[in-house]
Protein backbone atom coordinates (compact mmCIF):
# COMPACT_ATOMS: atom_id res chain seq x y z
CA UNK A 1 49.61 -39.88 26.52
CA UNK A 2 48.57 -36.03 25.96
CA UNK A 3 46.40 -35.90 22.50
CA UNK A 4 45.89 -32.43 22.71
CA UNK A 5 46.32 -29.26 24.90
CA UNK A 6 46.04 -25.40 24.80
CA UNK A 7 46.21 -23.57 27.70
CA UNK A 8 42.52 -24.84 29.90
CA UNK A 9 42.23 -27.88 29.14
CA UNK A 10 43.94 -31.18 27.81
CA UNK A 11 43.55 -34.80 26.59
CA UNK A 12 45.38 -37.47 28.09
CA UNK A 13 44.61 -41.14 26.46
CA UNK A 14 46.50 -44.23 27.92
CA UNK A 15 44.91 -47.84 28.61
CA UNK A 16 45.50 -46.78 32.30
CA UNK A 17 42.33 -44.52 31.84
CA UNK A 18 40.41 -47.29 31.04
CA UNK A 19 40.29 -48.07 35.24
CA UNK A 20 37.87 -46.23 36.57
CA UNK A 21 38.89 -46.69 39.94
CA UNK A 22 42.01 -45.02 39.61
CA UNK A 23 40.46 -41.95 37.23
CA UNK A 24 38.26 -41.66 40.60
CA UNK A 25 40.88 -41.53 43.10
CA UNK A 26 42.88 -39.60 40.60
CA UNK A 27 39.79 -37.14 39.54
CA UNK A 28 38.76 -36.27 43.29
CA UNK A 29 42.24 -35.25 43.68
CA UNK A 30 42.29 -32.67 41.11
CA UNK A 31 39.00 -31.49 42.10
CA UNK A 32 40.02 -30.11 45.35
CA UNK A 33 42.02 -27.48 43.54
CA UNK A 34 40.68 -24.23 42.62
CA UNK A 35 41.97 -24.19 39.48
CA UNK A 36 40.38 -27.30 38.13
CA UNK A 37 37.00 -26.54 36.54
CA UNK A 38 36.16 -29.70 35.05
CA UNK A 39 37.61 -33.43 34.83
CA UNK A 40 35.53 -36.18 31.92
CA UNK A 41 36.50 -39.42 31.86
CA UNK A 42 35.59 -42.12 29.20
CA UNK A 43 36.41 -45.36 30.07
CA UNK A 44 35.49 -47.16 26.54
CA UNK A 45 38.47 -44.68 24.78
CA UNK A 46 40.94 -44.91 27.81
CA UNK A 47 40.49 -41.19 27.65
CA UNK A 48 40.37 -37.95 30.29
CA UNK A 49 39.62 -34.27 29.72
CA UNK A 50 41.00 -31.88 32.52
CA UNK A 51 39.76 -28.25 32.11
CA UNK A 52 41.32 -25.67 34.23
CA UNK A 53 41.67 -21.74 34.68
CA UNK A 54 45.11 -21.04 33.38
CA UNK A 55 45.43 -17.97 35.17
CA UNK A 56 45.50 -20.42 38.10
CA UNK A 57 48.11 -22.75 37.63
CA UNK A 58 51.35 -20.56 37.09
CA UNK A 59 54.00 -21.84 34.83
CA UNK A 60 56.37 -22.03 37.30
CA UNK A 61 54.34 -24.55 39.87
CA UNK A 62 53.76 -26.64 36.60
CA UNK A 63 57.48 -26.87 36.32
CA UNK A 64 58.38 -27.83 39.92
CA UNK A 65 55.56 -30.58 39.48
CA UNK A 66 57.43 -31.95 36.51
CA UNK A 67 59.57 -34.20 37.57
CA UNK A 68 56.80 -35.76 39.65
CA UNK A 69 54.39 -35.80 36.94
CA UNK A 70 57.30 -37.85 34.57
CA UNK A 71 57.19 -40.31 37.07
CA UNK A 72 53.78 -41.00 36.99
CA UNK A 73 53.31 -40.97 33.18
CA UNK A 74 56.09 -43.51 33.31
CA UNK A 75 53.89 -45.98 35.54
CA UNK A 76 51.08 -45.14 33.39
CA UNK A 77 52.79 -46.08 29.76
CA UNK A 78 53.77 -49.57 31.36
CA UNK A 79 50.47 -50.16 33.41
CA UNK A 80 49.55 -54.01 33.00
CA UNK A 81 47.76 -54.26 36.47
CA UNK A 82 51.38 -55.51 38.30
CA UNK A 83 52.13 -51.88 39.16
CA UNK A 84 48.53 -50.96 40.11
CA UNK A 85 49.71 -50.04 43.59
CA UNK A 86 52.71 -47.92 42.74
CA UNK A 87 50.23 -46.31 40.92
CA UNK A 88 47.86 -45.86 43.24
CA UNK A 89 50.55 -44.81 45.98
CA UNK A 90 51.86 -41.94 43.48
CA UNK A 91 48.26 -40.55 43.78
CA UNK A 92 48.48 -40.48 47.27
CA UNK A 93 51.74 -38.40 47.00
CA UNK A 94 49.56 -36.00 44.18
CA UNK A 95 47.69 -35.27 47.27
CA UNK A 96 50.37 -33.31 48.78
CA UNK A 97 51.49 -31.68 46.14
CA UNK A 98 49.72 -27.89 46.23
CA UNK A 99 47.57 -27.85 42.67
């Protein structure tokens, strides 16, 4: 799921990327935090590009937003369209999460 990352920014590729409605939802999300500076989404690949300020997304809220994020990638990695509501429900909860 993530074909590259260095600290800023990272590629995440998964067939789940290929529905634009939920790289929306999903992409309005992360652009209410600060520390998001960019989100691009290509739909033909499957593929999504999340640049962020580092220096705003301490280590140690990544790690508590782990176990959460594990979850997700799990729905994501078995996506056929049957779980498209878990899915979609799990963004919901990424709105409470502080990013």
């Amino acid at each position: 799921m993530i074909t590259s990352f260095f600290p800023g920014r990272v590629r995440l590729r998964a067939p789940i990327f290929k529905e634009t409605d939920m790289v929306e939802k999903a992409q309005a999300i992360l652009q209410k935090s600060d520390a998001v500076t960019h989100v691009e989404h290509n739909p033909i690949t499957g593929s999504v590009l999340i640049e962020y300020n580092p220096a705003k997304v301490p280590m140690e809220k990544l790690v508590s937003m782990q176990d959460f994020f594990l979850r997700l990638a799990k729905e994501a990695e078995r996506f056929d369209g049957t779980n498209r509501e878990q899915i979609l429900s799990m963004l919901d909860e990424l709105k409470n999460l502080d990013l």
